[in-house]
PDB file of N, CA and C in Angstrom:
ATOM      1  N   UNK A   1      20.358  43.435  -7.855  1.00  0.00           N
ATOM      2  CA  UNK A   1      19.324  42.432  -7.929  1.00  0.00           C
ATOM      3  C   UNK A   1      19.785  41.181  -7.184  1.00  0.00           C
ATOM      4  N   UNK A   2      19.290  40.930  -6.810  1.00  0.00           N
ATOM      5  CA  UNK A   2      19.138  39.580  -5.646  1.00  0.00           C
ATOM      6  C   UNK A   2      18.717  38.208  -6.381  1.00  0.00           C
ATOM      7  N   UNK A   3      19.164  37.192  -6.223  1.00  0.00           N
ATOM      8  CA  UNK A   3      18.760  35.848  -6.854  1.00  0.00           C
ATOM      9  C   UNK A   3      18.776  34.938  -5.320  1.00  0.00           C
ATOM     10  N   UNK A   4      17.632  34.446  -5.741  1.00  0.00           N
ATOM     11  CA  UNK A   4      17.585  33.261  -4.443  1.00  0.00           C
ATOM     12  C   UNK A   4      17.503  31.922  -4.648  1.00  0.00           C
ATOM     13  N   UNK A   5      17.916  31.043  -4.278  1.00  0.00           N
ATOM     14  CA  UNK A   5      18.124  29.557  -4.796  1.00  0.00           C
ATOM     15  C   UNK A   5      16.790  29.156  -3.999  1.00  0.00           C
ATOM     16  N   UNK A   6      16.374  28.079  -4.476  1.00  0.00           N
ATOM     17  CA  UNK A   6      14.852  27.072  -4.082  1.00  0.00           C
ATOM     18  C   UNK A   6      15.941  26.181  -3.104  1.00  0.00           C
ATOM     19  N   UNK A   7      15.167  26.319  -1.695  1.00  0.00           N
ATOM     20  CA  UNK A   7      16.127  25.650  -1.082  1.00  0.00           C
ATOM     21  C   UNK A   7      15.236  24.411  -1.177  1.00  0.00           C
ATOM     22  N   UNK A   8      16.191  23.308  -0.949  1.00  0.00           N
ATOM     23  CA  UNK A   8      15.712  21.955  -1.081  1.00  0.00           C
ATOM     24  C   UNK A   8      16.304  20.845   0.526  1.00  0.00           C
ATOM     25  N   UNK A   9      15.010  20.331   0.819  1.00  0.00           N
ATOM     26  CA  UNK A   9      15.327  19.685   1.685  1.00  0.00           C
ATOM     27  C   UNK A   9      16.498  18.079   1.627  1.00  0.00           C
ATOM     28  N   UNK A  10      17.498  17.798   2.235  1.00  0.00           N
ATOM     29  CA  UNK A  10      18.199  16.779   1.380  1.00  0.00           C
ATOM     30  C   UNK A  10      16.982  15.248   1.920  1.00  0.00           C
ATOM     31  N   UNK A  11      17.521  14.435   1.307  1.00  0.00           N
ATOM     32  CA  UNK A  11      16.283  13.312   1.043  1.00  0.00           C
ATOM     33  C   UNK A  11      16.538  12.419   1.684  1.00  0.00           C
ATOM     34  N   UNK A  12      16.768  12.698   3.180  1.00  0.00           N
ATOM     35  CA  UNK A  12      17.149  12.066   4.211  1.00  0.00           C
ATOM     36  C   UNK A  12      15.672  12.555   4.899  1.00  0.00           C
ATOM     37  N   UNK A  13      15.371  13.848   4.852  1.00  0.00           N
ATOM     38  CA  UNK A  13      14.624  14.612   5.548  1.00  0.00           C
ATOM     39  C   UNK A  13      13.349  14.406   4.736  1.00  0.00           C
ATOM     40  N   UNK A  14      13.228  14.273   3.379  1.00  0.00           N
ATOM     41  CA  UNK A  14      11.939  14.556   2.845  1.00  0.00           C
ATOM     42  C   UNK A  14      11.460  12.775   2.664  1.00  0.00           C
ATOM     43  N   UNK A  15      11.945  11.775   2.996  1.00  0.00           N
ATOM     44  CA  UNK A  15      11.651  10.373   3.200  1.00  0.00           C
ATOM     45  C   UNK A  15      11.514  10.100   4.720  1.00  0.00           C
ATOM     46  N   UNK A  16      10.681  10.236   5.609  1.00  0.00           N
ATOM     47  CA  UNK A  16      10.656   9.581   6.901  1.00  0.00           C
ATOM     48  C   UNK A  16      10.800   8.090   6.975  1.00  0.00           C
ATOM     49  N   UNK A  17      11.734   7.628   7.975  1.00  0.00           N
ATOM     50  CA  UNK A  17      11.789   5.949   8.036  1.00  0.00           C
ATOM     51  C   UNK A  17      11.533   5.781   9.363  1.00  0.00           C
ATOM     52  N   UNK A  18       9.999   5.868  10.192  1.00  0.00           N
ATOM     53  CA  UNK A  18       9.944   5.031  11.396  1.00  0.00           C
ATOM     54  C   UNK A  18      10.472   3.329  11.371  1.00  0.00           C
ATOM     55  N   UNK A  19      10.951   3.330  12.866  1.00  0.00           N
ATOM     56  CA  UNK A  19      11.012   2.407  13.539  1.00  0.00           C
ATOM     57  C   UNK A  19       9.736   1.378  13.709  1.00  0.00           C
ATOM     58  N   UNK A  20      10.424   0.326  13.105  1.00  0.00           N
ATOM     59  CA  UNK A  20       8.965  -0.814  13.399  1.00  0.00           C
ATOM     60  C   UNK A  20       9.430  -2.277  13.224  1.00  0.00           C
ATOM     61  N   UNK A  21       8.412  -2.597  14.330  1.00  0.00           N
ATOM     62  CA  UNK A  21       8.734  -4.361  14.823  1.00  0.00           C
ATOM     63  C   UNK A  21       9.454  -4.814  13.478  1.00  0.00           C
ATOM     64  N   UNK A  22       9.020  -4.804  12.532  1.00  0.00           N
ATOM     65  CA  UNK A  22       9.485  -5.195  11.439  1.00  0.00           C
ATOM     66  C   UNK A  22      10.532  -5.206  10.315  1.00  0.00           C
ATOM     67  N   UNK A  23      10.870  -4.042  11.379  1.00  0.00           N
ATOM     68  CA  UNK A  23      12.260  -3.439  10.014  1.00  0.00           C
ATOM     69  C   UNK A  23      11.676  -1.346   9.773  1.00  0.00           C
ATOM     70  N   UNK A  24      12.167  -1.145   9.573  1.00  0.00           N
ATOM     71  CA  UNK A  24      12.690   0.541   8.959  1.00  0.00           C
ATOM     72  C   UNK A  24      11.712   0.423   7.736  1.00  0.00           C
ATOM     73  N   UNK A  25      10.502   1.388   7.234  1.00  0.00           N
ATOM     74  CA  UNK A  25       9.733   1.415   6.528  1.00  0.00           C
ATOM     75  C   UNK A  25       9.493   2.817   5.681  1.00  0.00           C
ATOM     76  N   UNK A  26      10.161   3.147   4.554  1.00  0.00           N
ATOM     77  CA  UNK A  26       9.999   4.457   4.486  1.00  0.00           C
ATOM     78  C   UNK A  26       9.185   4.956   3.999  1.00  0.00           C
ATOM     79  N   UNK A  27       8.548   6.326   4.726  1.00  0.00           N
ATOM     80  CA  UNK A  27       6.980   6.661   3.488  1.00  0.00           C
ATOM     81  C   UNK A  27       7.608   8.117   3.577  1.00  0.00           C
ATOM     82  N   UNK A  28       6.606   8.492   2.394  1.00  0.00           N
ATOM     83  CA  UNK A  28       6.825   9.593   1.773  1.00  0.00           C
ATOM     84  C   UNK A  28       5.628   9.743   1.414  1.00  0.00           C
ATOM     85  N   UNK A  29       4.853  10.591   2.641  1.00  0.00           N
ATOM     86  CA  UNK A  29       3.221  10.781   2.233  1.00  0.00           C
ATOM     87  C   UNK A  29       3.320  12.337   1.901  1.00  0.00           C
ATOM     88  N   UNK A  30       2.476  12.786   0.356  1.00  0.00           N
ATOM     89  CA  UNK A  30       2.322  13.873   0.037  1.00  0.00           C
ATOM     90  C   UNK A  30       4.007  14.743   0.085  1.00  0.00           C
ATOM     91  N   UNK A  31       4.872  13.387  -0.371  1.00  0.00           N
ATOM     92  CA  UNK A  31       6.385  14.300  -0.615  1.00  0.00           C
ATOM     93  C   UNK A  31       6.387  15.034  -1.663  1.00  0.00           C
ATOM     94  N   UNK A  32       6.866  16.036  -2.423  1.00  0.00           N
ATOM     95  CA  UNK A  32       8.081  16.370  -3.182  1.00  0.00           C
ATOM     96  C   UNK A  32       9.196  15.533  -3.150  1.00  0.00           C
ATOM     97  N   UNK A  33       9.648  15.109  -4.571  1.00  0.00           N
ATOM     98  CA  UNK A  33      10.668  14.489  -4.611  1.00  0.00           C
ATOM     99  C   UNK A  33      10.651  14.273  -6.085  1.00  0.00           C
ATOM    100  N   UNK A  34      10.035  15.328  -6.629  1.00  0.00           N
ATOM    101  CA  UNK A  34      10.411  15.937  -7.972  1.00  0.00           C
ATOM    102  C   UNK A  34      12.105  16.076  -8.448  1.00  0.00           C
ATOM    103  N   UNK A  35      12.296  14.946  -9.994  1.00  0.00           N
ATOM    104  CA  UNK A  35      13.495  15.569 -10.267  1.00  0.00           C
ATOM    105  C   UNK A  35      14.479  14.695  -9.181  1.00  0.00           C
ATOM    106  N   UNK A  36      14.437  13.845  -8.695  1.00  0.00           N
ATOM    107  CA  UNK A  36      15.438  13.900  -7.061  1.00  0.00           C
ATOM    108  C   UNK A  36      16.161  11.970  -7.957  1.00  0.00           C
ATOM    109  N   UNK A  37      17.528  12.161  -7.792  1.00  0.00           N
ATOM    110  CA  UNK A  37      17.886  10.647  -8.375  1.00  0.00           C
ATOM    111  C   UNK A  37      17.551   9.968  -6.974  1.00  0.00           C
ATOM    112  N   UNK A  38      17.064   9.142  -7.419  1.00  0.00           N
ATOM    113  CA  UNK A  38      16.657   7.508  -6.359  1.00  0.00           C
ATOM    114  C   UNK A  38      17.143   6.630  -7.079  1.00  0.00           C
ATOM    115  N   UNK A  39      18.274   6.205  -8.450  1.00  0.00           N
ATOM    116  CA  UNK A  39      18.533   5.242  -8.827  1.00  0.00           C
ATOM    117  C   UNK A  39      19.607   4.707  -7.821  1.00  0.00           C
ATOM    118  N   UNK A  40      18.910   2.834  -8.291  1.00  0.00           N
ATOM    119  CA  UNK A  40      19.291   2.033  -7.410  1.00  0.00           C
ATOM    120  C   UNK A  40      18.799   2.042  -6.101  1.00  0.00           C
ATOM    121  N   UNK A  41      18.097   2.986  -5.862  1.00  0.00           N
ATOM    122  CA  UNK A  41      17.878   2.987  -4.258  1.00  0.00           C
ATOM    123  C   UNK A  41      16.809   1.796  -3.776  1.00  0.00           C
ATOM    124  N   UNK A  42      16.634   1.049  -2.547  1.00  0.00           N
ATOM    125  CA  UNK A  42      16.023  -0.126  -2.081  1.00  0.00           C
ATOM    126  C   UNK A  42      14.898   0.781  -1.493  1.00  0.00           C
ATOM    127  N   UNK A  43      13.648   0.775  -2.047  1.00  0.00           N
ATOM    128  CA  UNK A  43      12.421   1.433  -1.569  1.00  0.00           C
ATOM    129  C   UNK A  43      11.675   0.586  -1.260  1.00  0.00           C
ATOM    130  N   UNK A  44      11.871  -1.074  -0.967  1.00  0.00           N
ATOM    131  CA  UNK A  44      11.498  -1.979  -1.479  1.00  0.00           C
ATOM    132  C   UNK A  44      10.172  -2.249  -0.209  1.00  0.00           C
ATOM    133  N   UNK A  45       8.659  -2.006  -0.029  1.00  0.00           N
ATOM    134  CA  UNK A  45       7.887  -2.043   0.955  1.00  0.00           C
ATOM    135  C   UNK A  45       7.265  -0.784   1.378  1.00  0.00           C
ATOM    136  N   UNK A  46       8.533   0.969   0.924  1.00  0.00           N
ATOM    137  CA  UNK A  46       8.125   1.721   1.261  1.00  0.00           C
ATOM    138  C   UNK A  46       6.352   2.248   0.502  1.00  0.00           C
ATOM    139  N   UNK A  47       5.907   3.197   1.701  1.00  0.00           N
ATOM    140  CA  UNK A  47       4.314   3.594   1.058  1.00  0.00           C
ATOM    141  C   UNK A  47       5.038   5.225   0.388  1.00  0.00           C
ATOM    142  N   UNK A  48       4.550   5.108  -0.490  1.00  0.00           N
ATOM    143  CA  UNK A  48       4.575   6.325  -1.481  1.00  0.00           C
ATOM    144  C   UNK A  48       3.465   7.077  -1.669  1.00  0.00           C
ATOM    145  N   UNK A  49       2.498   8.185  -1.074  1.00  0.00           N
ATOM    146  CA  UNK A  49       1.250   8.189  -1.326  1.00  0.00           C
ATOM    147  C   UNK A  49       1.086   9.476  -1.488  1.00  0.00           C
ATOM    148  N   UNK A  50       0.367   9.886  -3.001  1.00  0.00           N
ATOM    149  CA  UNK A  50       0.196  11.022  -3.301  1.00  0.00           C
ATOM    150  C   UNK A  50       1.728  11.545  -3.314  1.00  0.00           C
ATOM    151  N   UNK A  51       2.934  11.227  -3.461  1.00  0.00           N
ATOM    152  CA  UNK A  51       4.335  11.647  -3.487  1.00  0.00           C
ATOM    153  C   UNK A  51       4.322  12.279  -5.408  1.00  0.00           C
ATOM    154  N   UNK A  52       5.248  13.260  -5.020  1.00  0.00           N
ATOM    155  CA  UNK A  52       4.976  13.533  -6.276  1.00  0.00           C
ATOM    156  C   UNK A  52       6.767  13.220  -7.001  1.00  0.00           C
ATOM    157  N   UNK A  53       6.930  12.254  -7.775  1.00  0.00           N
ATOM    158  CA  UNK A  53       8.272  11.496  -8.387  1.00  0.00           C
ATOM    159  C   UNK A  53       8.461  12.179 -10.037  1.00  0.00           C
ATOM    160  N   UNK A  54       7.876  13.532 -10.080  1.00  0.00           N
ATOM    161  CA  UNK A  54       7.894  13.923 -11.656  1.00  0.00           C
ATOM    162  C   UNK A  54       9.175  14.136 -12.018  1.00  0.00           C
ATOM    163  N   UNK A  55       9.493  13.370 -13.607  1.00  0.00           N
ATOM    164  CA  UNK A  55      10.691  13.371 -13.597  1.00  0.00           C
ATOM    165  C   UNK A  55      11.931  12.725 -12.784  1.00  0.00           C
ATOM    166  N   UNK A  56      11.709  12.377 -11.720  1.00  0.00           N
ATOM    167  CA  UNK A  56      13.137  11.054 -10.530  1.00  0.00           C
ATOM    168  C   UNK A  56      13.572  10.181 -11.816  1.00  0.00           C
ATOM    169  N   UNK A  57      14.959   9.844 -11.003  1.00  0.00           N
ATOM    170  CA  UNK A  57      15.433   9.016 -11.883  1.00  0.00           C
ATOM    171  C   UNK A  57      15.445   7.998 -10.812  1.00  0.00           C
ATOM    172  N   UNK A  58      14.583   7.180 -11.543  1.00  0.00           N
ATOM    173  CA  UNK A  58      14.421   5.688 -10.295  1.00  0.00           C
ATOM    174  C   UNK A  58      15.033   4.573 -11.156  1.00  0.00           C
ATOM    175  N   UNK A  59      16.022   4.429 -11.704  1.00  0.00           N
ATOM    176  CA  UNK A  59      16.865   3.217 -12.943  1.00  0.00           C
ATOM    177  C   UNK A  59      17.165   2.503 -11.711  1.00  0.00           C
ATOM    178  N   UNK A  60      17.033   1.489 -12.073  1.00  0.00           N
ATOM    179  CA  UNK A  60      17.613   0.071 -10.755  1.00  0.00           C
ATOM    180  C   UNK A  60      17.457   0.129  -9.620  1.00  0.00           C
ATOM    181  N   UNK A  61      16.233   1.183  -9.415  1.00  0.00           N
ATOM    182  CA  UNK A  61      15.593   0.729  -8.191  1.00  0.00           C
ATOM    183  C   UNK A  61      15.139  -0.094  -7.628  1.00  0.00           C
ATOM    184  N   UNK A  62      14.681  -0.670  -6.327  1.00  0.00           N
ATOM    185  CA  UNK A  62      13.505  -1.674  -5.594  1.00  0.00           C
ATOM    186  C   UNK A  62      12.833  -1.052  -5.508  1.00  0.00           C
ATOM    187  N   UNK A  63      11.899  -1.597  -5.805  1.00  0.00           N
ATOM    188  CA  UNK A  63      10.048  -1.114  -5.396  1.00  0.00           C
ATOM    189  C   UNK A  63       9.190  -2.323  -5.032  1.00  0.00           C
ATOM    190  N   UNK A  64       9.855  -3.106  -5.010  1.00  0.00           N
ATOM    191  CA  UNK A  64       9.180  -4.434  -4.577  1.00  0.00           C
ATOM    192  C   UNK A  64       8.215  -4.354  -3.444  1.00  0.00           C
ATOM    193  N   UNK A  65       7.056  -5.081  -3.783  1.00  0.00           N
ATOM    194  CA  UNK A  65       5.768  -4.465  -2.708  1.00  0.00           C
ATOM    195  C   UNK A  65       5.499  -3.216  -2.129  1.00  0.00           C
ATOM    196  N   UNK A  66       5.956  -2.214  -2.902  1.00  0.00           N
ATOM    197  CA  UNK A  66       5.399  -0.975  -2.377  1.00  0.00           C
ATOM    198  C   UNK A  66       4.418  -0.403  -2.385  1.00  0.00           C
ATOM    199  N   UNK A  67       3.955   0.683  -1.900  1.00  0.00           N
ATOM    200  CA  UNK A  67       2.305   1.038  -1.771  1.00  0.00           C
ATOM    201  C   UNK A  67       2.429   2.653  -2.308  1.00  0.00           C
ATOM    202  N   UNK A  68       2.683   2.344  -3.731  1.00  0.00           N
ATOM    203  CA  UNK A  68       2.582   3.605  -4.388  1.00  0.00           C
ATOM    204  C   UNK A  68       1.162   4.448  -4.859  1.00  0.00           C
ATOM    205  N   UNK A  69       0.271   4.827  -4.108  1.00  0.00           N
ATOM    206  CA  UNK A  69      -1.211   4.956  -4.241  1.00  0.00           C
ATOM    207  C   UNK A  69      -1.417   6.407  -4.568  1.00  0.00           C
ATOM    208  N   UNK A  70      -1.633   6.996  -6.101  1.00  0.00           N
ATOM    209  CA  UNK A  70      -1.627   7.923  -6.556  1.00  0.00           C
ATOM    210  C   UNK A  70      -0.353   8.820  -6.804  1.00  0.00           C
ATOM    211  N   UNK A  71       0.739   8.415  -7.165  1.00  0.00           N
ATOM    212  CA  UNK A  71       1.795   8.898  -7.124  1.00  0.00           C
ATOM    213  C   UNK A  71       2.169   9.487  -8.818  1.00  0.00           C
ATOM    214  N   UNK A  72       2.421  10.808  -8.302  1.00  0.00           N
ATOM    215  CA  UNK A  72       2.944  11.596  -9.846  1.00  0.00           C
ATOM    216  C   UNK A  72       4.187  10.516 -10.642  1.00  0.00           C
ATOM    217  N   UNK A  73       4.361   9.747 -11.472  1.00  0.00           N
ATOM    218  CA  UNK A  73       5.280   9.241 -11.837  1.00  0.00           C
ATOM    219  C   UNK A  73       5.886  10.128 -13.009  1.00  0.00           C
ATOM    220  N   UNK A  74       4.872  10.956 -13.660  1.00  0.00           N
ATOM    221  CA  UNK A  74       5.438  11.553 -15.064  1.00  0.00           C
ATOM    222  C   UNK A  74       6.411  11.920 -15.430  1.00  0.00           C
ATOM    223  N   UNK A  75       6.967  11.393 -16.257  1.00  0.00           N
ATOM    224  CA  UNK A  75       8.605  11.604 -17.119  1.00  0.00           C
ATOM    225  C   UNK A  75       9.659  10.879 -16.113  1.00  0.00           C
ATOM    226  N   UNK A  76       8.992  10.069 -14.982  1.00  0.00           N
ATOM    227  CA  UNK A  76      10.483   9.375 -14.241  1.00  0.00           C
ATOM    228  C   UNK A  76      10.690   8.458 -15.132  1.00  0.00           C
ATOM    229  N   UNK A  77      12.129   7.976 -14.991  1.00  0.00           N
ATOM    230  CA  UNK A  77      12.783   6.771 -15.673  1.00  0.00           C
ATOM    231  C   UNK A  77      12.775   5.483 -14.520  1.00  0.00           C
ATOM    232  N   UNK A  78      12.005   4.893 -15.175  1.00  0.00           N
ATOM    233  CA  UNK A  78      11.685   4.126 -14.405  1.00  0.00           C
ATOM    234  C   UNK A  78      12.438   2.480 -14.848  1.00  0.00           C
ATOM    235  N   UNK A  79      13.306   2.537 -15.556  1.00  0.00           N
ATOM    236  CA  UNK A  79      14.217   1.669 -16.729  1.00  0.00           C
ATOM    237  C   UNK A  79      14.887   0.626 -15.946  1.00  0.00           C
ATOM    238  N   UNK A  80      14.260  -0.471 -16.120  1.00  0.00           N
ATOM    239  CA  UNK A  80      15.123  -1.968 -14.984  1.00  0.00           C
ATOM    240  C   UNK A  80      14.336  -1.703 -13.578  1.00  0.00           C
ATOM    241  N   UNK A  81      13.202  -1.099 -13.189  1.00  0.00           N
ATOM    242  CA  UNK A  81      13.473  -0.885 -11.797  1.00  0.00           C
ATOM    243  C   UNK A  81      12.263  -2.186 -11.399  1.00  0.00           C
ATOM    244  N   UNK A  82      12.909  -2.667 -10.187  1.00  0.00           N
ATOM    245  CA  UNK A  82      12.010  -4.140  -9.837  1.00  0.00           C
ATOM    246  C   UNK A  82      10.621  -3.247  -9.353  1.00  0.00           C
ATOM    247  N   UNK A  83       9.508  -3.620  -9.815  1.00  0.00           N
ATOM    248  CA  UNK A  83       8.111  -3.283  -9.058  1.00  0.00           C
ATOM    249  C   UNK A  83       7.369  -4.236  -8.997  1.00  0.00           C
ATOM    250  N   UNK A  84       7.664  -5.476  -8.456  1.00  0.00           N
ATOM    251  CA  UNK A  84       7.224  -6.712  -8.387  1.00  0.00           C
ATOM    252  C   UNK A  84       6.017  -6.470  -7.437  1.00  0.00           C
ATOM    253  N   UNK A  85       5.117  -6.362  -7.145  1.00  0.00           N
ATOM    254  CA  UNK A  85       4.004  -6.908  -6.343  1.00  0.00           C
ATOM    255  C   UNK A  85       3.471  -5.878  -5.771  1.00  0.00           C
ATOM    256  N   UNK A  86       4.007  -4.498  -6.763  1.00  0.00           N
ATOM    257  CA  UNK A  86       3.624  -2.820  -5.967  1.00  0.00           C
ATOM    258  C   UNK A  86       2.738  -2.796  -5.953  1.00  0.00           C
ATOM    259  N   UNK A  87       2.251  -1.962  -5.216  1.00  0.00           N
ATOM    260  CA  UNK A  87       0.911  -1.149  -5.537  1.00  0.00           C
ATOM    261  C   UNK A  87       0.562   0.267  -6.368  1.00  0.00           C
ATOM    262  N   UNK A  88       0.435  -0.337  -7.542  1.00  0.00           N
ATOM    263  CA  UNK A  88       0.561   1.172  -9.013  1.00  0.00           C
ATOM    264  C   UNK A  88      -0.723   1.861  -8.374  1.00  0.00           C
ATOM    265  N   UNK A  89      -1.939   1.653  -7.941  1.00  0.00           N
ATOM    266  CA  UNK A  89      -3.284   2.229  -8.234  1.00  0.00           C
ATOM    267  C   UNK A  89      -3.624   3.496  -8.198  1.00  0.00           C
ATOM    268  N   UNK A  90      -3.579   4.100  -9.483  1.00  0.00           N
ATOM    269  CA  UNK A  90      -4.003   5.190 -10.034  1.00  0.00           C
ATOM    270  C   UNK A  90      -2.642   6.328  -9.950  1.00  0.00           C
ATOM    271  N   UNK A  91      -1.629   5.138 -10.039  1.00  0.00           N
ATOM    272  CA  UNK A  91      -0.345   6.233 -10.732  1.00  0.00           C
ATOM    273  C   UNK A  91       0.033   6.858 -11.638  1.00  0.00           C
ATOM    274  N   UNK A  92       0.271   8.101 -11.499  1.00  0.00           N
ATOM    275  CA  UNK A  92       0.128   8.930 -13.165  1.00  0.00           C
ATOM    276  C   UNK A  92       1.666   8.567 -14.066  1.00  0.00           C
ATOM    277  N   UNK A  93       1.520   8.073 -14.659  1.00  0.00           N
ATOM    278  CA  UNK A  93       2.612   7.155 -15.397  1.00  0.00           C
ATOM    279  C   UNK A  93       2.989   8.114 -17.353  1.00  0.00           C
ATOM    280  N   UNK A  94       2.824   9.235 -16.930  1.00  0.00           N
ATOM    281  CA  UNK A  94       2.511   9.701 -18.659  1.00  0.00           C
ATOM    282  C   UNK A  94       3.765  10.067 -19.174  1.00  0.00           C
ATOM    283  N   UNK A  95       4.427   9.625 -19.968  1.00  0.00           N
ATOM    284  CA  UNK A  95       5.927   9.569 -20.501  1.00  0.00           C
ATOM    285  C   UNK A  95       6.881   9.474 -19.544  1.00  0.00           C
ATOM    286  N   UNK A  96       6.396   8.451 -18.396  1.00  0.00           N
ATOM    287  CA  UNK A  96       7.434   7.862 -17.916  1.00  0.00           C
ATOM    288  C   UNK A  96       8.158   6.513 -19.024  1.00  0.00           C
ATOM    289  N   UNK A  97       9.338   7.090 -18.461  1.00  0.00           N
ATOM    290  CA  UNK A  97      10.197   5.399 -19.145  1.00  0.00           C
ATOM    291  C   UNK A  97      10.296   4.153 -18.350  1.00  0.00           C
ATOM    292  N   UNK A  98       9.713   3.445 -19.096  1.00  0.00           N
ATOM    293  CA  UNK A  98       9.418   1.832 -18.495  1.00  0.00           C
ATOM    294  C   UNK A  98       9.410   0.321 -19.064  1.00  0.00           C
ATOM    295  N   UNK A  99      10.999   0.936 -19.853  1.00  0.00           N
ATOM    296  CA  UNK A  99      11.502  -0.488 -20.333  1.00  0.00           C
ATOM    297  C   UNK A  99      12.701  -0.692 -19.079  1.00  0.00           C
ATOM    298  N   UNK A 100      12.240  -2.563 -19.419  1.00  0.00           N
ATOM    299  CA  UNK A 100      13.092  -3.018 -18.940  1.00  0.00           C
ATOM    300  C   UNK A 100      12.435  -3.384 -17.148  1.00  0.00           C
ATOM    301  N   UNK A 101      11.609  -2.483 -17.350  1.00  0.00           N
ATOM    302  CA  UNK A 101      10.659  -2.387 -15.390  1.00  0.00           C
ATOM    303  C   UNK A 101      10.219  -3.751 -15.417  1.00  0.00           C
ATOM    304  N   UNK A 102      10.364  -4.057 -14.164  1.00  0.00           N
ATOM    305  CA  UNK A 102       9.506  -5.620 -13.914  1.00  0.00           C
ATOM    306  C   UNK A 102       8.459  -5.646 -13.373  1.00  0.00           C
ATOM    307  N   UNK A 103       7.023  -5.740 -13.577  1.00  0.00           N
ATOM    308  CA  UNK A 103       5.713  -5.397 -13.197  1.00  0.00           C
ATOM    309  C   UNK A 103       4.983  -6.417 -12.812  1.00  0.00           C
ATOM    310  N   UNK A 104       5.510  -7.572 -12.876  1.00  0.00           N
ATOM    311  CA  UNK A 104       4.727  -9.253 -12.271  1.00  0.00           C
ATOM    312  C   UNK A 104       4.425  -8.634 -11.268  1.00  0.00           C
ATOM    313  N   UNK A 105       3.065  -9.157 -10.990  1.00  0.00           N
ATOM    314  CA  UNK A 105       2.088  -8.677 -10.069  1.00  0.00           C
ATOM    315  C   UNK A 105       2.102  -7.530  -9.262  1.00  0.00           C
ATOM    316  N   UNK A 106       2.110  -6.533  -9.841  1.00  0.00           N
ATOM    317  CA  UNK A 106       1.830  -5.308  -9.838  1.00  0.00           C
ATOM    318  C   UNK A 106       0.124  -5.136  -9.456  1.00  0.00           C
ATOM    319  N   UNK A 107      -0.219  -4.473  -8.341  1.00  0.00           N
ATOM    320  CA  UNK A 107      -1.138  -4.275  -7.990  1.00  0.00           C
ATOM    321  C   UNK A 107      -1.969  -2.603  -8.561  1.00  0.00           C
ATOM    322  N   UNK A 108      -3.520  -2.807  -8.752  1.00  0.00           N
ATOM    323  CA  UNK A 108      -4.209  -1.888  -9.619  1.00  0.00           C
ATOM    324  C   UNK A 108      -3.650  -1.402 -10.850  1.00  0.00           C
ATOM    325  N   UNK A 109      -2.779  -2.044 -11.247  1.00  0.00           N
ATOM    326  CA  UNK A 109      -1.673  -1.522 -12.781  1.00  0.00           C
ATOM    327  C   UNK A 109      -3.055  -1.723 -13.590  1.00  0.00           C
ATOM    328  N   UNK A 110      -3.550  -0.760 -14.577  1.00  0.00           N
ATOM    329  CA  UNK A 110      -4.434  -0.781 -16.092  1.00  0.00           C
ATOM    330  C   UNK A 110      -3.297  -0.737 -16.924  1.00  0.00           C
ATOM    331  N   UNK A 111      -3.837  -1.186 -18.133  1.00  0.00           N
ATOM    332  CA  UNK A 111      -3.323  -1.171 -19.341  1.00  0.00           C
ATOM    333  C   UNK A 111      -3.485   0.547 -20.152  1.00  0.00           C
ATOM    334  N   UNK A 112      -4.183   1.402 -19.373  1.00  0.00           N
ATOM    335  CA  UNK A 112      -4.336   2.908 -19.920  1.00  0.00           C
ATOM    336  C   UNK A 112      -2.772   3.346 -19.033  1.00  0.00           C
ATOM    337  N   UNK A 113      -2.367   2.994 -17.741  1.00  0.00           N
ATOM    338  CA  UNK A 113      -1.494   3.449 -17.600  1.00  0.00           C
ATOM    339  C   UNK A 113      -0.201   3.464 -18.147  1.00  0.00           C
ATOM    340  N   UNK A 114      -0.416   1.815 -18.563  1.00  0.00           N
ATOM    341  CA  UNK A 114       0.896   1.721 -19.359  1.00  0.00           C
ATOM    342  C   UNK A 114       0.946   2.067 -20.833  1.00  0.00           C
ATOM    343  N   UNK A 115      -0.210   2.303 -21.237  1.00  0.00           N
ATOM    344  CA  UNK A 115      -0.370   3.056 -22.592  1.00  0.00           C
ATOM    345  C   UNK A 115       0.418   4.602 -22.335  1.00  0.00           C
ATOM    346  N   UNK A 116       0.169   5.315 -21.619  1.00  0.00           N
ATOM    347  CA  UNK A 116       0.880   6.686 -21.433  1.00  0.00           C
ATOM    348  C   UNK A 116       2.223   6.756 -20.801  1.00  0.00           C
ATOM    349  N   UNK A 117       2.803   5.833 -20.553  1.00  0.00           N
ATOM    350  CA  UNK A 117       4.426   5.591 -20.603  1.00  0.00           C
ATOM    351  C   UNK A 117       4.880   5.325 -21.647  1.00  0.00           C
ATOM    352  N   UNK A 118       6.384   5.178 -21.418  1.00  0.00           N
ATOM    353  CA  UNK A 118       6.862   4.793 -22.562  1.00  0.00           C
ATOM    354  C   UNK A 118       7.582   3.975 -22.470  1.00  0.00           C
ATOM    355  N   UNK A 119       8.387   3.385 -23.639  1.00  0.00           N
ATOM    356  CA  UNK A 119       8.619   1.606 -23.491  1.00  0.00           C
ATOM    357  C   UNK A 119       8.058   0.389 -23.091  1.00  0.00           C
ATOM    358  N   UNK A 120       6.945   0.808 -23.952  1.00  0.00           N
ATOM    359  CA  UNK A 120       5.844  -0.161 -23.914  1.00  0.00           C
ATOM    360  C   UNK A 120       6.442  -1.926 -24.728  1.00  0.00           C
TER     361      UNK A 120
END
């Protein structure tokens, strides 16, 4: 019998960072990145869209102004991570952990989303 491992792309490859007047911008449109540690990592501007983060461990991340627009968040730990001025709108947030997250002006954030996290 044969066993085959799920090969996984490393997360160099499954985050694209074009070049721009502005600085290195990373998106991750319609990623996988299920399960994948990003703690601490500086995402800080990147667009996240439709990415699916179920389960990531994002602890002391940047997310500062990011454009997270429909993004699977469920069960990530999301514990200390800066999301100052993101863009939440219509992120699935359902037993994610989110004490300690910093959410000042957090863009499209409801109060139903943060009802279905946790560390309220």
């Amino acid at each position: 019998m044969m066993i085959r491992r799920k090969r996984t792309l490393p997360l160099r490859q499954r985050l694209r960072a074009p070049a721009r007047a502005s600085g290195s911008t990373a998106r991750a449109c319609r990623r996988q990145l299920s399960h994948t540690n990003l703690r601490g990592a500086d995402l800080s501007g990147a667009a996240l869209v439709v990415a699916n983060l179920d389960g990531a461990a994002l602890t002391d991340a940047h997310l500062v102004s990011a454009y997270l627009h429909f993004p699977n968040l469920s069960g990530a730990d999301l514990s200390s991570t800066q999301l100052r001025g993101a863009d939440l709108s219509s992120a699935h947030l359902r037993d994610a952990q989110l004490s300690g997250a910093r959410l000042e002006d957090a863009i499209g954030l409801t109060q139903e989303q943060l009802d279905q996290g946790c560390g309220k």
